[in-house]
C-alpha atoms as a PDB file:
ATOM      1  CA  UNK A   1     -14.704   1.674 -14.295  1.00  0.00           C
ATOM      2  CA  UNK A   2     -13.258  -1.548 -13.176  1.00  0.00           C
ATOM      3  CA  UNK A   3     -15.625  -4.357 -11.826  1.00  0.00           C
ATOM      4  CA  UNK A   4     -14.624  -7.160 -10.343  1.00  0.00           C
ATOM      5  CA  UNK A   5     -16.768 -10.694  -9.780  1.00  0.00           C
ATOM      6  CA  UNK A   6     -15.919 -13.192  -7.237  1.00  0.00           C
ATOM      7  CA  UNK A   7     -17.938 -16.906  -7.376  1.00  0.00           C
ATOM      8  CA  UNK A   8     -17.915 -19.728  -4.650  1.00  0.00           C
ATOM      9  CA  UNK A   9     -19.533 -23.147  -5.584  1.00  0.00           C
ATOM     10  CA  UNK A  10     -21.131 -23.778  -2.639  1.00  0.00           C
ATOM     11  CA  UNK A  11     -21.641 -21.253   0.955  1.00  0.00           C
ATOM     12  CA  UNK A  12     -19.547 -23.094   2.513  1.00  0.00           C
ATOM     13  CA  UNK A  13     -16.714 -21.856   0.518  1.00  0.00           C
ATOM     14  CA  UNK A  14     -14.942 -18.573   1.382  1.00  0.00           C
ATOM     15  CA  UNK A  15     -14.998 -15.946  -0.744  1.00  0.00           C
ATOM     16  CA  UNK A  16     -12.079 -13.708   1.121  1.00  0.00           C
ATOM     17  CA  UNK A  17      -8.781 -14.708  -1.089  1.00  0.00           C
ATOM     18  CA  UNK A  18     -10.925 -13.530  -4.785  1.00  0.00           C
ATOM     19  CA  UNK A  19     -11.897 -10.548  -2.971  1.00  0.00           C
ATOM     20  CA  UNK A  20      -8.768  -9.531  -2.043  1.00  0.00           C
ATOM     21  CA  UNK A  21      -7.446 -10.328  -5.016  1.00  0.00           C
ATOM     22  CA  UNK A  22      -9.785  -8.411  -6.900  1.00  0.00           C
ATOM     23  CA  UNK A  23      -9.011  -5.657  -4.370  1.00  0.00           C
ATOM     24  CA  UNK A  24      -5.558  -5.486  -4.711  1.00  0.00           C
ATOM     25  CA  UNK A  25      -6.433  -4.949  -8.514  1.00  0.00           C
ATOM     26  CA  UNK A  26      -7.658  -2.036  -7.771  1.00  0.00           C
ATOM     27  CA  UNK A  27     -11.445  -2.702  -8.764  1.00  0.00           C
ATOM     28  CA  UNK A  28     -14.029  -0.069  -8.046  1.00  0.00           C
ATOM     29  CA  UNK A  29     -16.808  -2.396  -7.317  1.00  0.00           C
ATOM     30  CA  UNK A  30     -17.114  -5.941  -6.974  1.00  0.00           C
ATOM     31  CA  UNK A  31     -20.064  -8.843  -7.714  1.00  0.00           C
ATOM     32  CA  UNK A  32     -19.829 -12.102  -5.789  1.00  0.00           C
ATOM     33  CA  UNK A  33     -22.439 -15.059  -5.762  1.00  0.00           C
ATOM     34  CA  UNK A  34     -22.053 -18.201  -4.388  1.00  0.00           C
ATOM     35  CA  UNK A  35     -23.774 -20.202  -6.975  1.00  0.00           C
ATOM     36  CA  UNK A  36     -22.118 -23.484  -8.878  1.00  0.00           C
ATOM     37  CA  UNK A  37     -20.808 -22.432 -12.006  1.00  0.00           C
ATOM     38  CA  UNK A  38     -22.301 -24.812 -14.196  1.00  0.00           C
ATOM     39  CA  UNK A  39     -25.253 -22.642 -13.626  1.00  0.00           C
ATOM     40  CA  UNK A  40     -25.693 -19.457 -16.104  1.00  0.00           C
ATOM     41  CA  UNK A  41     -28.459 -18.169 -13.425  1.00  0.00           C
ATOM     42  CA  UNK A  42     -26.407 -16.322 -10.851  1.00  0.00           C
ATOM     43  CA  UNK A  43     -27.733 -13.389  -9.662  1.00  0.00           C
ATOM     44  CA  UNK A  44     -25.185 -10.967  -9.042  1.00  0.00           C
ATOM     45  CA  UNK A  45     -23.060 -12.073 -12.502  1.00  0.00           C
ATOM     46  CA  UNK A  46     -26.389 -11.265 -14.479  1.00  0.00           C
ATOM     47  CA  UNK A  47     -26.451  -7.811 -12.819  1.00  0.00           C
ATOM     48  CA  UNK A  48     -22.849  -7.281 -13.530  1.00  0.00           C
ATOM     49  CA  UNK A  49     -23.149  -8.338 -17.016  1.00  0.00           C
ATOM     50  CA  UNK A  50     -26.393  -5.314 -17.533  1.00  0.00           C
ATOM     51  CA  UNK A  51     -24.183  -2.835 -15.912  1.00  0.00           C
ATOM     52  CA  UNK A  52     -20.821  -3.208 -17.465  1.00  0.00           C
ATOM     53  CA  UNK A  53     -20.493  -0.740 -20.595  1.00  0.00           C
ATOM     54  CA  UNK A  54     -18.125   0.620 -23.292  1.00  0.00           C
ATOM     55  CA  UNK A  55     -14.980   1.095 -21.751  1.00  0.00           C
ATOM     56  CA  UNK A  56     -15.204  -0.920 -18.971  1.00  0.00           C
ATOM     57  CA  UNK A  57     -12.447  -3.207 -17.556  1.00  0.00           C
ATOM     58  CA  UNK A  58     -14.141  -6.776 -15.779  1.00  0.00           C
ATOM     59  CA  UNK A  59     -11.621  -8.621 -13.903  1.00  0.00           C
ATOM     60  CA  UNK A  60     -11.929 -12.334 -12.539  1.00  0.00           C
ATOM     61  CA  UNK A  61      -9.007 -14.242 -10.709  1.00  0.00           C
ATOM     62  CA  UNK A  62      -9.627 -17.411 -12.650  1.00  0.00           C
ATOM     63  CA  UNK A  63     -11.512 -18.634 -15.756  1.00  0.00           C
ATOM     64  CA  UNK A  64     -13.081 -20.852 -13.847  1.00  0.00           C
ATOM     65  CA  UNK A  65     -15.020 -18.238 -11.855  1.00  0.00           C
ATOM     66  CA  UNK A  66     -16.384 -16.848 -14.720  1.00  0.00           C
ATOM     67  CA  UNK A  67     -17.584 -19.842 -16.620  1.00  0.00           C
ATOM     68  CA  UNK A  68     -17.613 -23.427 -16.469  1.00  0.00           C
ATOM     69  CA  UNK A  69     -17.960 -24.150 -19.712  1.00  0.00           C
ATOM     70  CA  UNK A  70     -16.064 -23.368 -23.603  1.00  0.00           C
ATOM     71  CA  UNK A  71     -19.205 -22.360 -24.876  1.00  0.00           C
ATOM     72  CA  UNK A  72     -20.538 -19.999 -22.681  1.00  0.00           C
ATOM     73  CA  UNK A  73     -17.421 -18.856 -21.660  1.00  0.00           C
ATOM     74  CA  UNK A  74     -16.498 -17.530 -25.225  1.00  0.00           C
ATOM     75  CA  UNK A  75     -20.510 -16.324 -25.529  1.00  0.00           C
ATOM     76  CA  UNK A  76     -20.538 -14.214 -22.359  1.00  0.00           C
ATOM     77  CA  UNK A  77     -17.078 -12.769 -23.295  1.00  0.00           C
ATOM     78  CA  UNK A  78     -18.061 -12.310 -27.198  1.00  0.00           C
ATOM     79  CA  UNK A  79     -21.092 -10.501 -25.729  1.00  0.00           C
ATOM     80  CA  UNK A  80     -18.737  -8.170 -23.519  1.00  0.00           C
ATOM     81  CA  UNK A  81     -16.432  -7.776 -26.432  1.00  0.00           C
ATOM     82  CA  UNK A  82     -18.906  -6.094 -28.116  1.00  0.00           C
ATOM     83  CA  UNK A  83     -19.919  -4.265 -25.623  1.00  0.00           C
ATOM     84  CA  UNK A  84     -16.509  -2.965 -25.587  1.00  0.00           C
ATOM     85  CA  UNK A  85     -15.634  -4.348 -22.267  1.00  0.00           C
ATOM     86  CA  UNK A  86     -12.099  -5.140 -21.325  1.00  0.00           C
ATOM     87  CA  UNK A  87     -12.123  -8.894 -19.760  1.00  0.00           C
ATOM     88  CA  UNK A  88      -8.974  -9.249 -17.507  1.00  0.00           C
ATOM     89  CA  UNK A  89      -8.491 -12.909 -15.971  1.00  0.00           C
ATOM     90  CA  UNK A  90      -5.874 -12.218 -13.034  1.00  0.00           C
ATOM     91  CA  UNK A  91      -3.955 -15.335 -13.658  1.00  0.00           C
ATOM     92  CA  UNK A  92      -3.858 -15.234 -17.346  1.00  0.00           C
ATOM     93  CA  UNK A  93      -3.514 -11.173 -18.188  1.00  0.00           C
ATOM     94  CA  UNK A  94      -6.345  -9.636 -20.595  1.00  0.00           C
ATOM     95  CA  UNK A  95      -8.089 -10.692 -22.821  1.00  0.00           C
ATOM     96  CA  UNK A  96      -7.582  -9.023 -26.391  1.00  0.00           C
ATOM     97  CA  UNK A  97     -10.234  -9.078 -28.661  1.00  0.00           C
ATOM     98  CA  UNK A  98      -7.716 -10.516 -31.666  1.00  0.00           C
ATOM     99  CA  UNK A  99      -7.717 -13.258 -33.567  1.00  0.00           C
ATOM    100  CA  UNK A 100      -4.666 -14.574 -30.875  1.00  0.00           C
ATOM    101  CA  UNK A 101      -6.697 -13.286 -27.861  1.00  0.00           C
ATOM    102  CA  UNK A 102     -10.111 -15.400 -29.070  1.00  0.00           C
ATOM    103  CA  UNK A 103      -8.033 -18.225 -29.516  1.00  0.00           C
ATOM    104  CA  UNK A 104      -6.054 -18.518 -26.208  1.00  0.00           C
ATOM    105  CA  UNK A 105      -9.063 -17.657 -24.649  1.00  0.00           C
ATOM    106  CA  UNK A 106     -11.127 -21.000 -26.320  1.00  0.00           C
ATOM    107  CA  UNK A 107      -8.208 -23.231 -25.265  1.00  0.00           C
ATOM    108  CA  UNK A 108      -7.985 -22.139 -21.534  1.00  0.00           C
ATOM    109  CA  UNK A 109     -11.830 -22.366 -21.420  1.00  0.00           C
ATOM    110  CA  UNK A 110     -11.533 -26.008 -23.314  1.00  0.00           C
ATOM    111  CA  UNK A 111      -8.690 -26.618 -20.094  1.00  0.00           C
ATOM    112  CA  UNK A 112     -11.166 -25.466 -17.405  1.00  0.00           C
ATOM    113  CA  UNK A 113     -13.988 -27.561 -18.758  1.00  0.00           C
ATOM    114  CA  UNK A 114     -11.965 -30.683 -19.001  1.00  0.00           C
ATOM    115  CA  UNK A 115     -10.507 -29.989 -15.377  1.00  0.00           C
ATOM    116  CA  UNK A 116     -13.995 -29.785 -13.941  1.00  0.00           C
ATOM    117  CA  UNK A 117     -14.839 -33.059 -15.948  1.00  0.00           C
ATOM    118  CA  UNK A 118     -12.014 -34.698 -14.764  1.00  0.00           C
ATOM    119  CA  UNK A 119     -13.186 -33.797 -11.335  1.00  0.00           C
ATOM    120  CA  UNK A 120     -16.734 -34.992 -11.541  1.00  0.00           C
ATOM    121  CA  UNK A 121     -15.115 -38.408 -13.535  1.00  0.00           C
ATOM    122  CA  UNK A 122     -12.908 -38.908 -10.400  1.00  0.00           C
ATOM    123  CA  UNK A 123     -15.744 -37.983  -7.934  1.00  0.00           C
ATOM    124  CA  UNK A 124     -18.102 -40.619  -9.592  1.00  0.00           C
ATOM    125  CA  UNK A 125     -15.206 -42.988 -10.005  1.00  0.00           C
ATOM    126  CA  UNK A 126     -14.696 -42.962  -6.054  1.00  0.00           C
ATOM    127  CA  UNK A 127     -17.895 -42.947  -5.088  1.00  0.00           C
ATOM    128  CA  UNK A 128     -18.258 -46.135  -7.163  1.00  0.00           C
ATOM    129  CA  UNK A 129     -15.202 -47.950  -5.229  1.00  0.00           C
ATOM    130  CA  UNK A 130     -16.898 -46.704  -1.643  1.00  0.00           C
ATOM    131  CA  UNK A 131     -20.332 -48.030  -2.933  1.00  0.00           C
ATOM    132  CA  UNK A 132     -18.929 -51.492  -2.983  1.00  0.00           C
ATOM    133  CA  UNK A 133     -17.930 -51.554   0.497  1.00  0.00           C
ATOM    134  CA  UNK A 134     -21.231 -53.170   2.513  1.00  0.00           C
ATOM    135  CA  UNK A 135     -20.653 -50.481   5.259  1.00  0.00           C
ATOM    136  CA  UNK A 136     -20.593 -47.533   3.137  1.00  0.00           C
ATOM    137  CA  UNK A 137     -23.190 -45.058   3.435  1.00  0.00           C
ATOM    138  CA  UNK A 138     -23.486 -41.930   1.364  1.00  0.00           C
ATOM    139  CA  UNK A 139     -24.034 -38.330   2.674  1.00  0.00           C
ATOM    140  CA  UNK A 140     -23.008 -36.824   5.890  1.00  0.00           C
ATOM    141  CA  UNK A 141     -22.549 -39.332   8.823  1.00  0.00           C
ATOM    142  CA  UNK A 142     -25.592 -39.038  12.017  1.00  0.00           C
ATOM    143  CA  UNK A 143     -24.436 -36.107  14.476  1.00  0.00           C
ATOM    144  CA  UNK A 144     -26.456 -37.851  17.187  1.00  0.00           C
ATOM    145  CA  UNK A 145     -26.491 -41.963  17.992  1.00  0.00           C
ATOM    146  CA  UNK A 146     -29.492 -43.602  17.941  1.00  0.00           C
ATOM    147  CA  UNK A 147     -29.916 -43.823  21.833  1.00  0.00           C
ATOM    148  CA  UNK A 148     -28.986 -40.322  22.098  1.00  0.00           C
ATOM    149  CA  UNK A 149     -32.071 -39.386  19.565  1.00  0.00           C
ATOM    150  CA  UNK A 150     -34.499 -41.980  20.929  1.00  0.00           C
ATOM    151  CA  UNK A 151     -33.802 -40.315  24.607  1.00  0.00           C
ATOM    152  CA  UNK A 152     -34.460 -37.372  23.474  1.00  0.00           C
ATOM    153  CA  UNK A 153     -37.460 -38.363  21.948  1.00  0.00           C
ATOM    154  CA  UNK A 154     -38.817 -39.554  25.640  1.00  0.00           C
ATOM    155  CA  UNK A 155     -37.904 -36.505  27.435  1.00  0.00           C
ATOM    156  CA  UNK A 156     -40.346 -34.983  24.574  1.00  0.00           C
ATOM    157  CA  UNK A 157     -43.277 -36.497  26.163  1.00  0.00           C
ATOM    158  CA  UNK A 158     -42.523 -34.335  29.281  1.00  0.00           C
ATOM    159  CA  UNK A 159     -40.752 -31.107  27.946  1.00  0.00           C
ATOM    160  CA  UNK A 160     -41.137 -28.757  25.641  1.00  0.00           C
ATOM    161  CA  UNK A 161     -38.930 -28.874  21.731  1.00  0.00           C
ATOM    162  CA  UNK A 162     -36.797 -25.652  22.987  1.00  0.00           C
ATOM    163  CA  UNK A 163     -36.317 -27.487  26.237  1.00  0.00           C
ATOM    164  CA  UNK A 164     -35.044 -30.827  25.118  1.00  0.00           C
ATOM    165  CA  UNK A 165     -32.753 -29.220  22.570  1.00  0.00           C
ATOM    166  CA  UNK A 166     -31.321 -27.318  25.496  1.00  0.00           C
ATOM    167  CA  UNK A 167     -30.667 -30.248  27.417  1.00  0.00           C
ATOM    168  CA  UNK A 168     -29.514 -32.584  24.713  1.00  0.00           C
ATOM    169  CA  UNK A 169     -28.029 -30.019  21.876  1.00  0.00           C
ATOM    170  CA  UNK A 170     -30.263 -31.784  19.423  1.00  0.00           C
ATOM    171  CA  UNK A 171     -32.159 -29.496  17.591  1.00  0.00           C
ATOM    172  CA  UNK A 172     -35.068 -28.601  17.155  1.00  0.00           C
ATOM    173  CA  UNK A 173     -35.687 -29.989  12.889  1.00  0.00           C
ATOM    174  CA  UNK A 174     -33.797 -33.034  13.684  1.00  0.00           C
ATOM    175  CA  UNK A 175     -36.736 -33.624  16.418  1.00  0.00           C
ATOM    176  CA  UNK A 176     -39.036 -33.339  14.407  1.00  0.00           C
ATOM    177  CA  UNK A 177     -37.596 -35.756  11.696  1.00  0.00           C
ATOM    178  CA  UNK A 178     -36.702 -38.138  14.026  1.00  0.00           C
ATOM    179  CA  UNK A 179     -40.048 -38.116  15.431  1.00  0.00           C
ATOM    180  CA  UNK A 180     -41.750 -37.906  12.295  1.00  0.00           C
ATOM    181  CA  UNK A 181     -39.563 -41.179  11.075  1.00  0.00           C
ATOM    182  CA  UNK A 182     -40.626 -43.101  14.239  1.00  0.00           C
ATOM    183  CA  UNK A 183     -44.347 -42.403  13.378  1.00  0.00           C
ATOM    184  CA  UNK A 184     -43.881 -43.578   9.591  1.00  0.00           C
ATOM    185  CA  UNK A 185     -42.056 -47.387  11.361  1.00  0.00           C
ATOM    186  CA  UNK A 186     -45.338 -47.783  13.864  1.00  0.00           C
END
């Protein structure tokens, strides 16, 4: 049978080009999780691994989906080798277990690694330059101005939660926080 497994890193990526992918490739069934890959606890790719069996064929669009780093990349594969599963990476062909297969397959993993490192060095890098500007301020910028929140806030001494986040399209949790933040000041 031919399995396919399809990872996001975080739910607010899309899943919908690896599936079709995978579908195209004509698998049978397919795993997804949306999990970060740096992560060996995911779910779905732990139930794929118990089901998979001699004969097998697992496919994955890119290393990268299937693990993050050289080690466990070559472990979880080792461990499907001798399970005499087939591993087939879309964009690289499949994965022999020879002496040449083992080999390519440690220096694309050693590629995919140093990609995401590169990443995270960048990232960190950035954030660094940003950090030095006075008006920076990490994390996702206020939906709501501080007026529009401390209204709000007074039409809560007259109206109901659902009613004020009807009227103002503030919800309901950012209420609370903001009201909760207002008691911590006083």
């Amino acid at each position: 049978m031919k399995y396919g497994y399809a990872r996001v890193s975080t739910l607010h990526q899309d899943l919908a080009a690896q599936i079709h992918q995978l579908e195209r490739e004509g698998c049978d069934k397919i795993y997804k999780d949306k999990f970060t890959g740096t992560k060996r606890d995911r779910p779905n790719f732990n139930e794929l691994l118990e089901v998979l069996k001699e004969g097998d064929t697992l496919a994955v669009t890119k290393l990268d989906r299937f693990a993050r780093t050289t080690s466990d990349g070559i472990n979880v594969i080792k461990e499907l080798f001798e399970k005499g599963v087939k591993v087939h990476v879309l964009n690289m062909g499949l994965v022999e277990d020879t002496p040449t297969g083992r080999l390519i397959l440690s220096v694309m993993l050693a590629f995919a690694e140093f990609e995401r490192d590169m990443i995270v060095e960048r990232t960190q890098e950035g954030k660094a330059i940003a950090k030095q500007n006075p008006n920076f301020r990490e994390g996702r910028p206020n939906k709501y101005g501080k007026e529009q929140v401390e209204h709000a806030l007074k039409l809560l001494e007259t109206k109901s939660y659902k009613q004020v986040e009807a009227l103002t399209g503030i919800s309901k949790s950012t209420l609370f926080r903001a009201k909760k933040k207002l008691q911590v000041v006083e």
